[in-house]
Protein backbone atom coordinates (compact mmCIF):
# COMPACT_ATOMS: atom_id res chain seq x y z
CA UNK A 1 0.00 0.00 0.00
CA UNK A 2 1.19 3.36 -0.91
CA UNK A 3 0.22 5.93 1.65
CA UNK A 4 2.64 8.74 0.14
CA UNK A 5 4.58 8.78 3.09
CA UNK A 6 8.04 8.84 1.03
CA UNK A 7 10.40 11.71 2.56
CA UNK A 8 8.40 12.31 5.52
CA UNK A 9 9.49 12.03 9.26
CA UNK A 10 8.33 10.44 12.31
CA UNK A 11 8.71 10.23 15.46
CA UNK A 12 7.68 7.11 17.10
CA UNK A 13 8.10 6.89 21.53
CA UNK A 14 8.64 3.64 22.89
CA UNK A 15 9.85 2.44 19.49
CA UNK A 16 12.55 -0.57 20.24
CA UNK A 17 9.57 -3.36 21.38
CA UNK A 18 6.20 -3.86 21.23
CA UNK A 19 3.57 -1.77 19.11
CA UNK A 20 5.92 1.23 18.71
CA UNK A 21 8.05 -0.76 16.74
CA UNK A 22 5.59 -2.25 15.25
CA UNK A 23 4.57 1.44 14.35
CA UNK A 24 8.13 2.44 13.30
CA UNK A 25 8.78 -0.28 11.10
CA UNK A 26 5.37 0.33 9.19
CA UNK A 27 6.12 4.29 8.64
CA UNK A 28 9.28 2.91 7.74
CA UNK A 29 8.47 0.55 4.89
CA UNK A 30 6.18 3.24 3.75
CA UNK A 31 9.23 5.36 3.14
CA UNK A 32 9.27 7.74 5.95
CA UNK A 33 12.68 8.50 8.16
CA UNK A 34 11.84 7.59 11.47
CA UNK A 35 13.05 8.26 14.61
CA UNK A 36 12.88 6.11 17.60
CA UNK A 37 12.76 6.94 21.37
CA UNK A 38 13.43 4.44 23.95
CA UNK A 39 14.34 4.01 27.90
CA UNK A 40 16.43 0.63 27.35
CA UNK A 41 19.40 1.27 24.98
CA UNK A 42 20.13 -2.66 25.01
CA UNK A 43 16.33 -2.47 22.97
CA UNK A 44 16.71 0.62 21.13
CA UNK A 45 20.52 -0.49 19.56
CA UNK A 46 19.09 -4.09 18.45
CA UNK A 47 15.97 -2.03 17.03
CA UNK A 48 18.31 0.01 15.30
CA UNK A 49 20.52 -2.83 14.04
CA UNK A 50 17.27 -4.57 12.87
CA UNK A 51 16.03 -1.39 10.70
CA UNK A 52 19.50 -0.92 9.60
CA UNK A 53 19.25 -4.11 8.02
CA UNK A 54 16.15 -3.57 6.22
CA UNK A 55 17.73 -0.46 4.86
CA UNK A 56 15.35 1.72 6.77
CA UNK A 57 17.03 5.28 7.22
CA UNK A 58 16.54 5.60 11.16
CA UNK A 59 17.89 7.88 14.08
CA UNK A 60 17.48 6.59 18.23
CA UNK A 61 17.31 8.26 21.19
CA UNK A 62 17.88 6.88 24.80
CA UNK A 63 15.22 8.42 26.80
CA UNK A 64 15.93 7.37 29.96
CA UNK A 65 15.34 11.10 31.87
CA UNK A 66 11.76 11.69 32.77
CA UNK A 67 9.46 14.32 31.65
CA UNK A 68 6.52 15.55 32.94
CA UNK A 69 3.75 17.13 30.60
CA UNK A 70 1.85 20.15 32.17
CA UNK A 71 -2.28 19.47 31.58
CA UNK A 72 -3.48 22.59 32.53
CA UNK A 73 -5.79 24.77 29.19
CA UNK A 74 -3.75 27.93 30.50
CA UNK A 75 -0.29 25.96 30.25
CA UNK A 76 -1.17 25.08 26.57
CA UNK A 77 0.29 27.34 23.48
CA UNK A 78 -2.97 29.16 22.18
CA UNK A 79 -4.55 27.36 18.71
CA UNK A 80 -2.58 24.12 19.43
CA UNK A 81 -3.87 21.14 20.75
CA UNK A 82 -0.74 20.40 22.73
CA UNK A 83 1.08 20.59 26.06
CA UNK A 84 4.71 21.44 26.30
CA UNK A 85 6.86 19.24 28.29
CA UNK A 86 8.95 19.92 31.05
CA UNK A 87 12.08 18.10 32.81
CA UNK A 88 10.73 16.92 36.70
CA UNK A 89 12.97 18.01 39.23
């Protein structure tokens, strides 16, 4: 299936197991760069080795520091539907 993704980017969280990769390896095969973002780096560099192979054009980032994403309407860039996210302390 064609779904003119060729060129594009994503961004797929939680993308070295389960249904992220999943995701990422779909957008992938579709054409799009993709970019994964993972806690485990054991994970995320056999994810990477794995799309390598396939020829996928791919970028990883750990993610192992914690964010917290601020909820509140006032908090929330006007016209987006969006929260920005801040480091926890």
């Amino acid at each position: 299936m064609d779904l003119a993704l060729t060129g594009k980017v994503a961004m797929i969280t939680g993308g070295s197991h389960g249904l992220g990769k999943q995701a990422a390896d779909s957008l992938a095969r579709e054409g799009c760069k993709v970019a994964i973002c993972a806690r485990g780096q054991e994970n995320l560099d056999s994810t990477v080795a794995e799309f390598e192979a396939k020829g996928y054009e791919i970028l990883a980032v750990h993610g192992a520091r914690r964010i917290s994403i601020q909820r509140s309407p006032s908090s929330r860039p006007r016209g987006t539907k969006s929260w920005p996210c801040r480091p926890m302390s």
